[in-house]
Protein backbone atom coordinates (compact mmCIF):
# COMPACT_ATOMS: atom_id res chain seq x y z
CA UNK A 1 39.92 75.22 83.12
CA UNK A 2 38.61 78.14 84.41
CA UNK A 3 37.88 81.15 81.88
CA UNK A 4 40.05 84.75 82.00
CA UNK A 5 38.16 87.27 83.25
CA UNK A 6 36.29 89.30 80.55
CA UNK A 7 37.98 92.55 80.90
CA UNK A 8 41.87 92.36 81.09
CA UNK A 9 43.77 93.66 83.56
CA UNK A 10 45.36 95.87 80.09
CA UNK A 11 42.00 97.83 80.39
CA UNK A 12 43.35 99.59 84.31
CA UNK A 13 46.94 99.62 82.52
CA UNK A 14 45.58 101.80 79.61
CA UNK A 15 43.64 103.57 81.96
CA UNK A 16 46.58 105.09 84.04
CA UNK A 17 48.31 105.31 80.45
CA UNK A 18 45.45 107.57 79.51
CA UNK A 19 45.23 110.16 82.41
CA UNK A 20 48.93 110.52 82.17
CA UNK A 21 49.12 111.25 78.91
CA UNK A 22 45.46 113.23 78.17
CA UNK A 23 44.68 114.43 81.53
CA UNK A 24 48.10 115.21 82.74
CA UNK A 25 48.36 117.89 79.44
CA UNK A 26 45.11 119.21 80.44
CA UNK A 27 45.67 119.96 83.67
CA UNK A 28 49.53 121.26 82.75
CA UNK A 29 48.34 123.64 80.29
CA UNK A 30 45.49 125.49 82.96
CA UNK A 31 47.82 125.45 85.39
CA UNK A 32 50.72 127.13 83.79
CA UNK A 33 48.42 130.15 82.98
CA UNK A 34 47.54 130.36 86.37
CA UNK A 35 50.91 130.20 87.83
CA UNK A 36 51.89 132.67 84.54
CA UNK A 37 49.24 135.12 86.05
CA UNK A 38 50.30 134.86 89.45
CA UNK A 39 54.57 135.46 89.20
CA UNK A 40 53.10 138.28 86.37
CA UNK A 41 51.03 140.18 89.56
CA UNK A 42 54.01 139.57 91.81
CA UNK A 43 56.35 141.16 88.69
CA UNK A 44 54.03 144.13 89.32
CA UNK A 45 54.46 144.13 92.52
CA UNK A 46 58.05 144.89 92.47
CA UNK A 47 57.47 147.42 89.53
CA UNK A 48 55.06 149.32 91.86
CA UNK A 49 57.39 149.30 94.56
CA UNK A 50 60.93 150.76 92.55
CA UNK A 51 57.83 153.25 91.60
CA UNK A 52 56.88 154.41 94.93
CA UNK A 53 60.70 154.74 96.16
CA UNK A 54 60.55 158.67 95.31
CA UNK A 55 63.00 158.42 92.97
CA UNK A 56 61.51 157.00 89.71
CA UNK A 57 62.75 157.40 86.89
CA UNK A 58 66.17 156.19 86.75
CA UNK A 59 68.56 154.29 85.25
CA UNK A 60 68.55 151.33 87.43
CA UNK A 61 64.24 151.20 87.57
CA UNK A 62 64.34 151.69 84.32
CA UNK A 63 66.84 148.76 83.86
CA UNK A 64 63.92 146.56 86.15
CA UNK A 65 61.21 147.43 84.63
CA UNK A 66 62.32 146.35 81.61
CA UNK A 67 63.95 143.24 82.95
CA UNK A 68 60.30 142.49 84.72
CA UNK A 69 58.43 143.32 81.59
CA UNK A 70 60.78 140.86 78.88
CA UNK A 71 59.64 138.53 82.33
CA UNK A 72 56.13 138.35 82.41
CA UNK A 73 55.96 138.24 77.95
CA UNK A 74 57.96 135.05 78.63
CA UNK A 75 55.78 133.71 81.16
CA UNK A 76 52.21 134.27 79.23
CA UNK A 77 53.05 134.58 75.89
CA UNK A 78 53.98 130.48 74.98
CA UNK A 79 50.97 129.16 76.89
CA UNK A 80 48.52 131.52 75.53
CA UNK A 81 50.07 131.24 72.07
CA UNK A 82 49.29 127.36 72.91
CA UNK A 83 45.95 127.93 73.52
CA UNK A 84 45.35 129.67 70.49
CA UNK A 85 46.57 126.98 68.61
CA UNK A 86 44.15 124.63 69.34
CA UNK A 87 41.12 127.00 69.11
CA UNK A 88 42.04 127.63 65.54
CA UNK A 89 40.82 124.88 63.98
CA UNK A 90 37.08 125.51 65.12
CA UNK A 91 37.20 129.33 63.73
CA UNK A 92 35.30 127.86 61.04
CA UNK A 93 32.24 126.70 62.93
CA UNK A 94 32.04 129.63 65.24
CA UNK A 95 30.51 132.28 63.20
CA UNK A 96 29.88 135.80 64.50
CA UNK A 97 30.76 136.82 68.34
CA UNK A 98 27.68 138.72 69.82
CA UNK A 99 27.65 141.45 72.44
CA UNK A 100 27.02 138.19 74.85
CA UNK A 101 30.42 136.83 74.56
CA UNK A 102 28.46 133.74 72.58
CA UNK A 103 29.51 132.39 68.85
CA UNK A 104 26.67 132.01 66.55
CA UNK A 105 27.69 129.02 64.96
CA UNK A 106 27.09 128.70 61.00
CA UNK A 107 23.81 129.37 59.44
CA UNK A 108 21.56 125.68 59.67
CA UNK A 109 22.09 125.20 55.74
CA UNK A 110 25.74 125.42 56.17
CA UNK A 111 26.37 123.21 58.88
CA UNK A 112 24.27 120.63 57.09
CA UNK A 113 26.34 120.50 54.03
CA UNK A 114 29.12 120.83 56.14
CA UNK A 115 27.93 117.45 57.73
CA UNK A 116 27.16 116.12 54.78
CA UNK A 117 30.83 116.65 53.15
CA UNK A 118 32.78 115.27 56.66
CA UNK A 119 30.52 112.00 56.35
CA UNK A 120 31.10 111.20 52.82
CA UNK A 121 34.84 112.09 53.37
CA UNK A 122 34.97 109.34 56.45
CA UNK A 123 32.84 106.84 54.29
CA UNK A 124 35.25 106.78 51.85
CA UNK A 125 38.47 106.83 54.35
CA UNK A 126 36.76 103.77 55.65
CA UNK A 127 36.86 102.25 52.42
CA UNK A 128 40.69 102.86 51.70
CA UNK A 129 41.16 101.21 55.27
CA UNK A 130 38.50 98.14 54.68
CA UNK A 131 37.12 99.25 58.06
CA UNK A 132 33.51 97.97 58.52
CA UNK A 133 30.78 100.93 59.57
CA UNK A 134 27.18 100.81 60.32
CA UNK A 135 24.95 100.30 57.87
CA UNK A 136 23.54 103.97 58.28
CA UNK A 137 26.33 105.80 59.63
CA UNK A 138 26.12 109.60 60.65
CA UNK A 139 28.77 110.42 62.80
CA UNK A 140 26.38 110.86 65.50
CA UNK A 141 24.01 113.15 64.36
CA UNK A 142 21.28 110.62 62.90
CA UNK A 143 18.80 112.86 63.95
CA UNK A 144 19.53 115.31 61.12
CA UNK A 145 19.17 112.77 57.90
CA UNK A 146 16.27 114.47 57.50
CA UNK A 147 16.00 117.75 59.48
CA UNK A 148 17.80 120.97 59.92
CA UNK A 149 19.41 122.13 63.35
CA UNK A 150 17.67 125.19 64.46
CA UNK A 151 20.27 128.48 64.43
CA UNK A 152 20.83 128.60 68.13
CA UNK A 153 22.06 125.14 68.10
CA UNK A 154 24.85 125.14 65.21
CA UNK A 155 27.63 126.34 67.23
CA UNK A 156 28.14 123.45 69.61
CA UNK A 157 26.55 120.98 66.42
CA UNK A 158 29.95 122.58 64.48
CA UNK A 159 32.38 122.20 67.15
CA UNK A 160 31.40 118.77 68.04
CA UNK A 161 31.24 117.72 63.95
CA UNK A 162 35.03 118.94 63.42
CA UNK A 163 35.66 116.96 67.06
CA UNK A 164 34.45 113.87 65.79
CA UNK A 165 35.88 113.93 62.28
CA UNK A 166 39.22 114.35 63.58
CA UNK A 167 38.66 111.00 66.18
CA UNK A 168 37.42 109.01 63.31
CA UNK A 169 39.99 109.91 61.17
CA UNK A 170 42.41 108.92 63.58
CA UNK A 171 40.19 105.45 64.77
CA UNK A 172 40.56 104.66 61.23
CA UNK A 173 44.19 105.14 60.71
CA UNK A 174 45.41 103.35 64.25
CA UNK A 175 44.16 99.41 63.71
CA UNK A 176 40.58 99.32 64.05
CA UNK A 177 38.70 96.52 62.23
CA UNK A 178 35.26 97.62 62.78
CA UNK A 179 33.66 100.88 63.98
CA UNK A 180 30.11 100.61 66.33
CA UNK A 181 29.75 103.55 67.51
CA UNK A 182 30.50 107.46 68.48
CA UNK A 183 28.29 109.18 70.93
CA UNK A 184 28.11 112.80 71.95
CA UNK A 185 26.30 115.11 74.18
CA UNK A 186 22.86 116.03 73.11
CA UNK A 187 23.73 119.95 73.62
CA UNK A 188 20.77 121.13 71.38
CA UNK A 189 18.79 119.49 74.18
CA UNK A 190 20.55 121.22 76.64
CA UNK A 191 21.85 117.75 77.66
CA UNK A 192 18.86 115.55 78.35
CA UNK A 193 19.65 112.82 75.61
CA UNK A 194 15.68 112.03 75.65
CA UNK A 195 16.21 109.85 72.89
CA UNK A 196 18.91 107.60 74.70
CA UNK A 197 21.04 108.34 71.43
CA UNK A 198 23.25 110.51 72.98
CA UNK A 199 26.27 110.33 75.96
CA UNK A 200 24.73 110.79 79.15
CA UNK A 201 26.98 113.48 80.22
CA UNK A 202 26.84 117.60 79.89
CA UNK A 203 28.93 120.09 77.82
CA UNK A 204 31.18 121.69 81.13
CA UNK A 205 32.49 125.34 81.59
CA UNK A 206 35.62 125.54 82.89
CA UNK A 207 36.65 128.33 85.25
CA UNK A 208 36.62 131.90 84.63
CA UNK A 209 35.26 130.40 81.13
CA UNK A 210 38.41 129.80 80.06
CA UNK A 211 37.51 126.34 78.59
CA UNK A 212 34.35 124.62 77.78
CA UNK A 213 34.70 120.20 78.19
CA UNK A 214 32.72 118.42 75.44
CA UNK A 215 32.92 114.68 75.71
CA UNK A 216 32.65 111.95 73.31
CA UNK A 217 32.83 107.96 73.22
CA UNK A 218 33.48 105.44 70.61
CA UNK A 219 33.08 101.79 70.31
CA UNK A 220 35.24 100.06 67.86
CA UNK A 221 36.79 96.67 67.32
CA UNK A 222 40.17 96.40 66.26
CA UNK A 223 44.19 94.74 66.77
CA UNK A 224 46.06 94.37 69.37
CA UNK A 225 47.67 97.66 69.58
CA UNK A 226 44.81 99.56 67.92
CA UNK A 227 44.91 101.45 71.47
CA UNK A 228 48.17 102.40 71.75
CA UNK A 229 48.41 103.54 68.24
CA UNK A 230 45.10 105.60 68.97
CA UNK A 231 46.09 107.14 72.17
CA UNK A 232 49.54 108.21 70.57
CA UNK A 233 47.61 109.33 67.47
CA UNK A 234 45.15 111.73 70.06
CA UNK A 235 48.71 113.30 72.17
CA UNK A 236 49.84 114.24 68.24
CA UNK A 237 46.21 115.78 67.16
CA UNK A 238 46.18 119.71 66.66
CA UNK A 239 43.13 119.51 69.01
CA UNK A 240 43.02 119.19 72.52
CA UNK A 241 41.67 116.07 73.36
CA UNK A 242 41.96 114.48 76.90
CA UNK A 243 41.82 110.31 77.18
CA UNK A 244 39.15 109.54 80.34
CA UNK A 245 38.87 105.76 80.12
CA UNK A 246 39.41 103.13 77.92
CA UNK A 247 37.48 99.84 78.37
CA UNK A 248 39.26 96.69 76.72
CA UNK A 249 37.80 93.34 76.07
CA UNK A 250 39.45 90.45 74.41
CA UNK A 251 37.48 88.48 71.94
CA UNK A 252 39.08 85.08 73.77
CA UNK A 253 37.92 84.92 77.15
CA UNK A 254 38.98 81.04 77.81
CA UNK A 255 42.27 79.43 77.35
CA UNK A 256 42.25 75.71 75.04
CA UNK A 257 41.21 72.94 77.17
CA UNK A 258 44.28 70.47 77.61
CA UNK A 259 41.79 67.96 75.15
CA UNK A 260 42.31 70.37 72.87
CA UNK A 261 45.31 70.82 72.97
CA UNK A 262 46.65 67.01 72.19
CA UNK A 263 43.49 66.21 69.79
CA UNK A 264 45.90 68.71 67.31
CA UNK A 265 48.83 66.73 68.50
CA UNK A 266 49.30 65.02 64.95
CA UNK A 267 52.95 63.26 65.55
CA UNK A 268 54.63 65.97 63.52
CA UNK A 269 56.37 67.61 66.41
CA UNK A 270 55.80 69.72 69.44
CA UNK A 271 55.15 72.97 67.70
CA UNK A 272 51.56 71.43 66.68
CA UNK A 273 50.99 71.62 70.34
CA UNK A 274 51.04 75.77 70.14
CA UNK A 275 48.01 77.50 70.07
CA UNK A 276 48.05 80.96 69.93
CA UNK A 277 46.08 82.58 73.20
CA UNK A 278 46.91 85.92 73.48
CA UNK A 279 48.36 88.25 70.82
CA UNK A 280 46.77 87.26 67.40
CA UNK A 281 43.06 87.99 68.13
CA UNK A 282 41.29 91.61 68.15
CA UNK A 283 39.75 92.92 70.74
CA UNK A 284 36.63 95.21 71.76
CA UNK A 285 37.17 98.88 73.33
CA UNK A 286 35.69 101.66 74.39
CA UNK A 287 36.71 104.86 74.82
CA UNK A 288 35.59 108.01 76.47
CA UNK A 289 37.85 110.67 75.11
CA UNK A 290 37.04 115.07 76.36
CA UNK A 291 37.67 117.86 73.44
CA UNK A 292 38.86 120.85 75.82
CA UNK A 293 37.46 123.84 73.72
CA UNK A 294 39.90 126.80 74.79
CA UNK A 295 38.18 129.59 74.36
CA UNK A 296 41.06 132.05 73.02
CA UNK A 297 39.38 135.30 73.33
CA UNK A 298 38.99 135.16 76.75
CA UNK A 299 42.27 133.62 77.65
CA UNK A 300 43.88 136.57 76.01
CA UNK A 301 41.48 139.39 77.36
CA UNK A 302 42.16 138.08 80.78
CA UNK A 303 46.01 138.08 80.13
CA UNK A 304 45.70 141.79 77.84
CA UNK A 305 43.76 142.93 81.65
CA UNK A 306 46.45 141.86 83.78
CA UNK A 307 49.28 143.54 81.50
CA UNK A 308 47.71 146.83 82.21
């Protein structure tokens, strides 16, 4: 009999799962600010027009102005309080804002401990959960067992540390039996993953810099429904993580030849004829999963501008 394919057709299901319910939030959230921004310059619009009638103030302007100005708070305040929400968690990391508009990060000593603390907190979460890890595990920054980022490089090392704790954390609570792997972008290289290490992909601006895309992957083995449980898990986290792909292999790839099937035949009924194909066994994924960085003070600059 011929063997299933190797990937299941549950790897495109989970895929469309995934941008619907990453992507799709995503996309929502930068698109309601736009559309905020855009009925909020209309709004002014009409204010500037009951202004240039000739006969302003009055009662009735008055009354619209008002009327416009409870409109446009209710338009930008909930998505940029939103936004601010999940950029809180990385105030942390981010250190000092220079005249540049740029975070300096932590100083190199600090994010090291720092790395050192998140590590030995997810070594022993692994533990509680009897998941299997690497021998050597790092969270993906091997390269600093024994050195020290340089200070222009902590900022995106920090943001990308408190990114990945949070996946593992929730990898480890959602059904996985053993963890591979997490990868990340190489930023302190300004993307060029020499090593091979790191994800081939960039750290990506969005526009007007109102967002910055940092991806990740991680490799894991783990039940059934480790995926579903994960991708719930990631629409729940306090950051802002966006599900790209998920790549699912079963660990059976072949159904029981019909020999062996009736060599467990043993006369003791029909039920000995059962064997388990799908269902019972774990299987192999891979995820690619983006961390949409808001960045807050920008967001409400650009909002604070357009109130004026």
């Amino acid at each position: 009999m011929k063997s299933f394919p190797k990937h299941l057709l549950v790897a495109i299901v989970l895929f469309v799962l995934a941008a619907l319910t990453g992507g799709g939030l995503w996309f929502w959230t930068g698109g309601q600010l736009s559309q905020s921004l855009e009925e909020k310059r209309q709004l002014d619009m009409r204010i500037r027009s009951v202004s240039g009638k000739g006969v302003y103030p009055n009662q009735s302007n008055l009354d619209q102005i008002i009327a416009a100005t409870d409109e446009i708070k209710a338009l930008t305040d909930p998505v940029e309080t939103s936004i601010q929400q999940t950029a809180q968690p990385f105030d942390a990391v981010r250190g000092t804002l220079n005249d540049e508009g740029q975070y300096s990060g932590l100083p190199a000593n600090e994010w090291k401990r720092l790395l050192e603390e998140k590590r030995e907190s997810i070594l022993n979460l692994a533990q509680q959960k009897n998941v299997s890890l690497p021998e050597v595990f790092y969270l993906g920054f091997d390269r600093y067992r024994a050195l020290t980022p340089t200070e222009d490089a902590t900022y995106h090392l920090g943001v990308q540390l408190l990114a990945i704790n949070e996946l593992l954390e929730i990898a480890l609570d959602s059904g996985v039996v053993e963890f591979q792997q997490v990868k990340r972008v190489f930023a302190e290289d300004n993307n060029t993953n020499q090593s091979g290490d790191g994800l081939a992909a960039v750290l990506a601006p969005g526009p007007e810099a109102w967002y910055t895309i940092y991806p990740f992957e991680m490799k894991y083995t783990g039940v059934a429904n480790s995926v579903s449980r994960l991708t719930n898990a990631l629409t729940q986290s306090g950051f802002y993580f966006v599900l790209r792909s998920v790549d699912v292999e079963n660990e059976k790839t072949s159904v029981p030849r019909k020999t062996e099937v009736k060599s467990q035949a043993t006369g003791d009924g029909a039920q000995k004829n059962i064997i388990p194909i799908v269902g019972e066994e774990n299987i192999k994924v891979t995820m690619r999963i983006d961390l949409i960085l808001w960045n807050a003070d920008v967001v409400s600059e650009v909002v604070a501008q357009e109130a004026e």
